[in-house]
Protein backbone atom coordinates (compact mmCIF):
# COMPACT_ATOMS: atom_id res chain seq x y z
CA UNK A 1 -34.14 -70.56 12.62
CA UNK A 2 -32.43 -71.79 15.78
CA UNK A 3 -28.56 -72.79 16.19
CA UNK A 4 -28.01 -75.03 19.04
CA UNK A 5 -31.46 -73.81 20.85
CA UNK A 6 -30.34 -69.79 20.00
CA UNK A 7 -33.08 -68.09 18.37
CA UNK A 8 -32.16 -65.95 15.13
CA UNK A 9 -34.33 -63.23 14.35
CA UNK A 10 -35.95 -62.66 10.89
CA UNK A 11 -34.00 -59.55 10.75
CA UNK A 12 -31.55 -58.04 8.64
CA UNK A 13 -28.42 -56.14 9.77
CA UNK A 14 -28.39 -52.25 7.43
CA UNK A 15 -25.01 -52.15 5.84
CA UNK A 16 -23.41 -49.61 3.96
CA UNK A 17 -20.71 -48.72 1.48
CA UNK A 18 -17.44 -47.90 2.67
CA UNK A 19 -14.07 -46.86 0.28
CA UNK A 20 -11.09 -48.38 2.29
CA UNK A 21 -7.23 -48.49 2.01
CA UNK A 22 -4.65 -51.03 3.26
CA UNK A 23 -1.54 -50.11 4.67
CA UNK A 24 1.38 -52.55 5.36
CA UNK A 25 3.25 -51.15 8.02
CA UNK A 26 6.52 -52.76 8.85
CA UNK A 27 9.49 -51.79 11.26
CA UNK A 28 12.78 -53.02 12.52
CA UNK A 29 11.36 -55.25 15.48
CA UNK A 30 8.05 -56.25 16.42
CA UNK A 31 7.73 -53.96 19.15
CA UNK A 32 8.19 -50.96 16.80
CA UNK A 33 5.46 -52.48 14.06
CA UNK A 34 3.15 -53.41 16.78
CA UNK A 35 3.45 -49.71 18.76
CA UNK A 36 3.49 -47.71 15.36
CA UNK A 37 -0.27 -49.80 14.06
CA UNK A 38 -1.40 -49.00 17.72
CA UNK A 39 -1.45 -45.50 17.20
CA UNK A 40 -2.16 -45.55 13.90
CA UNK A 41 -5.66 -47.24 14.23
CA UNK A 42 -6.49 -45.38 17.67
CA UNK A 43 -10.10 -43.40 18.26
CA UNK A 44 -11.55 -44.89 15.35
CA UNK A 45 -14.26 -46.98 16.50
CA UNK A 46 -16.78 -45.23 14.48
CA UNK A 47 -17.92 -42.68 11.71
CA UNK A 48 -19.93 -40.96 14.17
CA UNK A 49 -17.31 -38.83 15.53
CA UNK A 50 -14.31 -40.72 14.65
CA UNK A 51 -13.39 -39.59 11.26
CA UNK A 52 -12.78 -43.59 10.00
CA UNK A 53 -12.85 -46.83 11.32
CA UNK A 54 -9.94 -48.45 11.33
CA UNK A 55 -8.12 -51.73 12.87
CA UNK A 56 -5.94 -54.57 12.52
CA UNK A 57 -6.58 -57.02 9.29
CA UNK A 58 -6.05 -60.97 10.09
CA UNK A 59 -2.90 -62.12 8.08
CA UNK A 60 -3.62 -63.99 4.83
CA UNK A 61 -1.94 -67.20 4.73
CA UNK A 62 0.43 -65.95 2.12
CA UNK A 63 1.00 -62.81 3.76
CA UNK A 64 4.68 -61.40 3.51
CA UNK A 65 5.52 -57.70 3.99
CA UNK A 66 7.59 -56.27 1.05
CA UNK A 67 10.78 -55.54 2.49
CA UNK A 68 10.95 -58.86 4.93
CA UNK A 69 10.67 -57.19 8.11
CA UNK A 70 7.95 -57.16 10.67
CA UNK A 71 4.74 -55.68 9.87
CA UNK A 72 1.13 -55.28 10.41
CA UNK A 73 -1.94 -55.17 7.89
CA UNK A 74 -4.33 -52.15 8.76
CA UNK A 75 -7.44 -51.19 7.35
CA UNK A 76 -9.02 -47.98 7.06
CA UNK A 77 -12.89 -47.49 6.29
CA UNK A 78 -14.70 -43.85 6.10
CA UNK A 79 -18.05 -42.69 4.46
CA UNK A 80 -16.32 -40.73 1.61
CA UNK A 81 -13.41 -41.06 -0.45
CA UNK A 82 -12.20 -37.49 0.63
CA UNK A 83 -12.98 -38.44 4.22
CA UNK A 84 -10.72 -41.84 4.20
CA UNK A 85 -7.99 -39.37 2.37
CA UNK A 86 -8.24 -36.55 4.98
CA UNK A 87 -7.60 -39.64 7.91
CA UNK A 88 -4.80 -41.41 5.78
CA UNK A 89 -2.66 -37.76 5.84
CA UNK A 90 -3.38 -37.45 9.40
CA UNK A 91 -2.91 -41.07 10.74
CA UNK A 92 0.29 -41.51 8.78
CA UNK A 93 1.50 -38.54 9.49
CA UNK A 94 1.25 -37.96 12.89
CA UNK A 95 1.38 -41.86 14.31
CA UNK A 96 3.42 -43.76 11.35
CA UNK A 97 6.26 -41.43 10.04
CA UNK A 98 7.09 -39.91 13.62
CA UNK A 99 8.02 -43.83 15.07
CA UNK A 100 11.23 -44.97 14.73
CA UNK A 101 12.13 -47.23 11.92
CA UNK A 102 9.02 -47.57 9.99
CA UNK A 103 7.90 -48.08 6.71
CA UNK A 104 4.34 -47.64 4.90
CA UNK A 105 3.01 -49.67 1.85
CA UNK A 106 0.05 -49.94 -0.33
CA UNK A 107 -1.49 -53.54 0.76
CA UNK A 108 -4.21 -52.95 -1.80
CA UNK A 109 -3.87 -54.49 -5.38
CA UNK A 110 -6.73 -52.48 -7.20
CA UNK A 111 -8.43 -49.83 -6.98
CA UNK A 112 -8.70 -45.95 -7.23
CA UNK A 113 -5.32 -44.59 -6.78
CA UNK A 114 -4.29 -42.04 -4.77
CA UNK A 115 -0.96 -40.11 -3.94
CA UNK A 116 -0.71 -40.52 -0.19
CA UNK A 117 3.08 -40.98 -0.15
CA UNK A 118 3.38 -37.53 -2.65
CA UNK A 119 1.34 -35.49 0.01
CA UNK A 120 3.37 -36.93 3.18
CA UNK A 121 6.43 -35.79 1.40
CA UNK A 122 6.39 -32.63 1.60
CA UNK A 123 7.30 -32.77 5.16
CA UNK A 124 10.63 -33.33 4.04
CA UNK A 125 10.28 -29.46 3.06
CA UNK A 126 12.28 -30.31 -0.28
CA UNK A 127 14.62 -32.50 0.44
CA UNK A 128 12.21 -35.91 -0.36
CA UNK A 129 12.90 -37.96 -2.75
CA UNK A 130 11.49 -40.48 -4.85
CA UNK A 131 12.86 -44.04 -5.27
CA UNK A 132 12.63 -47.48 -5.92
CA UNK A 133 12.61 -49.46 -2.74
CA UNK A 134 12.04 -53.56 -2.59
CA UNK A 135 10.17 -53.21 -5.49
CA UNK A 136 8.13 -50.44 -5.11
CA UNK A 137 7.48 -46.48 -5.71
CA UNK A 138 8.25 -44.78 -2.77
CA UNK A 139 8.54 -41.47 -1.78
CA UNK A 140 11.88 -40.97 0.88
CA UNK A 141 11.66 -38.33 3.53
CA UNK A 142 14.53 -37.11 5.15
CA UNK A 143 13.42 -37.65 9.17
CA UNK A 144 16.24 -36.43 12.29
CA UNK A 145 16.89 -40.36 12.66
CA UNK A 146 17.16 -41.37 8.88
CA UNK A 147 14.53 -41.65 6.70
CA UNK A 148 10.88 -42.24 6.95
CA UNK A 149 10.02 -44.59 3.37
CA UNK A 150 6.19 -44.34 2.07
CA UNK A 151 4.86 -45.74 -1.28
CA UNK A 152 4.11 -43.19 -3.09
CA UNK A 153 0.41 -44.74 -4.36
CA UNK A 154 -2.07 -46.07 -2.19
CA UNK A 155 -5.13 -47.84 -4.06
CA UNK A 156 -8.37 -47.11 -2.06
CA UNK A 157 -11.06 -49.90 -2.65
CA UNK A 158 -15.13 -50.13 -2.24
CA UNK A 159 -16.00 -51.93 0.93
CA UNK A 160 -19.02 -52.33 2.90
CA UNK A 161 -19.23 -51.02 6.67
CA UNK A 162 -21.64 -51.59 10.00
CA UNK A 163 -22.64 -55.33 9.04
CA UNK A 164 -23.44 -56.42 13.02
CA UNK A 165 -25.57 -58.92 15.03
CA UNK A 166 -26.87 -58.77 18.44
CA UNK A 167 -26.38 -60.92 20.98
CA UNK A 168 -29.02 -61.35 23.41
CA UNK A 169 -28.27 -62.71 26.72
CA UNK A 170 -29.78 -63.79 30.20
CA UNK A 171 -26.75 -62.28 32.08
CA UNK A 172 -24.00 -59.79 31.64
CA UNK A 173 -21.04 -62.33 32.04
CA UNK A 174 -22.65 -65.04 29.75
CA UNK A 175 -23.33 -62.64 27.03
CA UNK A 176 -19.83 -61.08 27.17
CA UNK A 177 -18.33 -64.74 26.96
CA UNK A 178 -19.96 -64.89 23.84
CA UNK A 179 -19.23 -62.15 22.35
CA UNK A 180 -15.76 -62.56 23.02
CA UNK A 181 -16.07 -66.03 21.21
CA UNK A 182 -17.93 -64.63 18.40
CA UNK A 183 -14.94 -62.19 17.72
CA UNK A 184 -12.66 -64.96 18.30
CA UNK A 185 -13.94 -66.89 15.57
CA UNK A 186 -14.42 -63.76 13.01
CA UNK A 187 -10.88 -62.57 13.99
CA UNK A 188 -9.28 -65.17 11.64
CA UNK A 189 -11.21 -64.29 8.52
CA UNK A 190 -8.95 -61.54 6.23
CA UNK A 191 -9.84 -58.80 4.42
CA UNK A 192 -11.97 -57.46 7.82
CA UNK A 193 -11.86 -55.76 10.99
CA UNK A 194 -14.05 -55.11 13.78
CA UNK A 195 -13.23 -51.85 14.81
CA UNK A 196 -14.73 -51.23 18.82
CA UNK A 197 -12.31 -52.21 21.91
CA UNK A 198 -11.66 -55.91 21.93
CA UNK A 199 -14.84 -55.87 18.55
CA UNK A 200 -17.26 -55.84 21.54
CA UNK A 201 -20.00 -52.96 21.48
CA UNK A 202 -21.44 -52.89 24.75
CA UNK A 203 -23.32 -49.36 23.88
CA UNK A 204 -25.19 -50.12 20.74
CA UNK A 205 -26.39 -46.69 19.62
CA UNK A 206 -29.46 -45.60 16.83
CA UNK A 207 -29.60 -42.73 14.44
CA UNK A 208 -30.78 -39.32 16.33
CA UNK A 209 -31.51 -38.13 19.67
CA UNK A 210 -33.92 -36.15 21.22
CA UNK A 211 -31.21 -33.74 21.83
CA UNK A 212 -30.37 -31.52 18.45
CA UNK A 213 -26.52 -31.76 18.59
CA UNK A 214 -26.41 -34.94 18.41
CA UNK A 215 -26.36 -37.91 15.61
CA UNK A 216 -26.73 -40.83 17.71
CA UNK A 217 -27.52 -41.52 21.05
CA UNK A 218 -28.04 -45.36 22.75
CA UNK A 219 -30.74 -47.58 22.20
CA UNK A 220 -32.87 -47.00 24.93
CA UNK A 221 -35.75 -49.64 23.62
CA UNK A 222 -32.91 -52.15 24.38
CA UNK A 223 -30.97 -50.80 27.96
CA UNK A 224 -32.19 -53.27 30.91
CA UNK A 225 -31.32 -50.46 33.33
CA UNK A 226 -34.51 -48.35 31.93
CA UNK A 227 -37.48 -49.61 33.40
CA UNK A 228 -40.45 -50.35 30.89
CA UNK A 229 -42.35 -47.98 32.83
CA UNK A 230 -40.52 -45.22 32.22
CA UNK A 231 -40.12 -46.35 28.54
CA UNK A 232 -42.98 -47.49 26.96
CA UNK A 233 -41.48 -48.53 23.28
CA UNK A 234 -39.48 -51.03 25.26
CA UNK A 235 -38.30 -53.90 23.11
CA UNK A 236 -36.50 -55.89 25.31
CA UNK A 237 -37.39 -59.77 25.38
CA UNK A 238 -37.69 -60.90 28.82
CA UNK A 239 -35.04 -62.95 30.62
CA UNK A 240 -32.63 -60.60 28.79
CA UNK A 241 -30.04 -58.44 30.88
CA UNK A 242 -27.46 -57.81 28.37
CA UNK A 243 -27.32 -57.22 24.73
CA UNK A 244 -23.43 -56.85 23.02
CA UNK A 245 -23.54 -55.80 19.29
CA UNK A 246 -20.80 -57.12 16.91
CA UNK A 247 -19.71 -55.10 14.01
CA UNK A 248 -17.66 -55.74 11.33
CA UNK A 249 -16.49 -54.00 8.03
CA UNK A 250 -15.47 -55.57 5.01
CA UNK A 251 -13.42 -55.36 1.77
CA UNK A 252 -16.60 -56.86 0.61
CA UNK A 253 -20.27 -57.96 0.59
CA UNK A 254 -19.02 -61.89 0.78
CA UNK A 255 -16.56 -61.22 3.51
CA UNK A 256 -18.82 -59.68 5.44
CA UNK A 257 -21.47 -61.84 5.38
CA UNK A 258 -18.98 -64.56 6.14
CA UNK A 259 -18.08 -63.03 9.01
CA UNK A 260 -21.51 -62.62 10.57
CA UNK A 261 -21.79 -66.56 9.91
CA UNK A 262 -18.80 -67.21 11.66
CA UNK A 263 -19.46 -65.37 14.28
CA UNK A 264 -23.50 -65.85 15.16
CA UNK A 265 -22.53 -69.95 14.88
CA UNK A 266 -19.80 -69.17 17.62
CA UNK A 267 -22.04 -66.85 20.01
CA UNK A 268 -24.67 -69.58 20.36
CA UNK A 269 -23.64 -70.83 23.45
CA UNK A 270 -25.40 -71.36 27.01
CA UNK A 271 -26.93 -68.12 28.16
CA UNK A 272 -27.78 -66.43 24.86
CA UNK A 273 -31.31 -66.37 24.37
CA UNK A 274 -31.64 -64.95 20.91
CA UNK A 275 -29.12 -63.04 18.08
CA UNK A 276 -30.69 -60.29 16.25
CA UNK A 277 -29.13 -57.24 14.52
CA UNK A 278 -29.81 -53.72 14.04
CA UNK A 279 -31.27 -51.59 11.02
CA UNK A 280 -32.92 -48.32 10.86
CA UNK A 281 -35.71 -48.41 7.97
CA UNK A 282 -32.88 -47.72 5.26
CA UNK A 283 -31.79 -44.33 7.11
CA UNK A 284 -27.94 -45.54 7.49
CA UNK A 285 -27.11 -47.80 4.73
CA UNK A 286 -29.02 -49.42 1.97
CA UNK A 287 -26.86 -52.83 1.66
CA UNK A 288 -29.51 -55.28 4.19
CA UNK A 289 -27.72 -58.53 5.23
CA UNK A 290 -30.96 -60.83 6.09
CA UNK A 291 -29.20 -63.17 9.19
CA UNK A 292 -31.21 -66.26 8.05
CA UNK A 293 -29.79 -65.71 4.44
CA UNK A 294 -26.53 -65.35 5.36
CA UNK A 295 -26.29 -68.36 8.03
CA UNK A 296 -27.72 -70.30 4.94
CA UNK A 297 -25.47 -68.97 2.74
CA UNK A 298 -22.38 -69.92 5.07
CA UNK A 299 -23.14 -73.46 6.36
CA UNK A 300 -20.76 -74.63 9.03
């Protein structure tokens, strides 16, 4: 399969499942919603050492935050159900109830519930409270410049994580142009976030090292920098000196896969010599999203 002279490989990216929750966080002013969702979704990149991935979610066209005010959508992915809770403690805790002015809701209509705002209450060391508020269950905790408001159920929901493509390119600066229009493009589709700086992953990393301690170290078959006499099982195609990896988790198989359409169709530009994607013979995930399947299942 080509798009506009852009190889695709007869590869598959290796996807697995992820639980995720969706917070609506709103504040008084933009700045405060923006700042808060900042720190909220910082240093999680990836399940390698992250704890969760997390980012912001593109606004649904009927999007409105419960109680009118500015807000963000943020999504939270992790391997485990008891993982995702762990980060959601933590990440509201220490980034969303300490800002000024901000709220927390459950942005999730189904799914397994779970008591986030009943465990963040206790920081009000008794004196929380629950209540009604625009609609809603919340729990009310007495903070030193009012009150910090948090739903008191959270619904966490089976998603799939690490669908990607690679983006093969003849230089550095045409490769990054597009990958930047390839998350561009996917940046509009809801219920998804790519969770690296800016979505770009300009280190795409495999499953084990030669050193013991650690569970991933870069794809050396693939780094231009590492002459292919130094590595023999060097796989990569000539006239390449860059590869960027997009990757993308989902509230679902068919978002995902969207995604990747959306987003391979965009990178095809002048410069990119092929798209591929990685997988690891089944070792990370057992969800395979075949790139000609999926382009064919998502026509322009």
């Amino acid at each position: 399969m080509e798009i506009n002279g852009v190889l695709i490989e007869e590869t598959h990216a290796e996807a697995f499942a992820m639980p995720f929750a969706r917070l609506v966080v709103t504040a008084r002013s933009g700045k405060w919603a923006l700042d808060s969702t900042t720190a909220a979704v910082g240093c999680a990149t990836s399940i390698i050492d992250c704890g969760c991935e997390a980012g912001f979610e593109a606004h649904r066209a009927d999007f409105k935050t419960p109680d009118g005010r500015p807000g963000h959508e943020l999504l939270f992915f992790a391997r485990t159900a008891d993982a995702l809770k762990k980060e959601l403690i933590k990440r509201v805790g220490q980034t969303l109830l300490p800002t000024p002015t901000v709220f927390v809701f459950n942005g999730l209509a189904q799914g397994e519930p779970y008591e986030l705002g009943a465990k963040i209450g206790f920081f009000g060391n008794g004196f929380q409270k629950e209540e009604k508020r625009h609609g809603r269950d919340c729990v009310v905790v007495p903070i030193t410049s009012g009150e910090f408001v948090l739903e008191k159920t959270v619904n966490i929901g089976a998603g799939v994580g690490g669908a990607n493509f690679w983006i093969f390119a003849s230089s550095h600066k045409t490769g990054l142009k597009a990958a930047e229009k390839a998350v561009e493009a996917i940046a509009s589709v809801p219920g998804l976030i790519m969770p690296f700086a800016g979505g770009v992953v300009a280190a795409a990393s495999r499953l084990g090292s030669k050193y013991d301690f650690l569970a991933a170290s870069t794809q050396e078959d693939y780094c231009p920098g590492i002459a292919e006499n130094k590595n023999p099982s060097r796989k990569l195609p000539k006239g390449v000196e860059a590869v960027f990896e997009i990757v993308i988790d989902a509230v679902s198989r068919e978002v995902a896969e969207k995604a990747m359409a959306v987003g391979i169709r965009a990178a095809c530009v002048g410069g990119v010599v092929r798209i591929g994607a990685a997988n690891f013979a089944g070792k990370l995930g057992d969800i395979h999203l075949p790139l000609r399947e999926v382009m064919e299942k998502h026509p322009a």
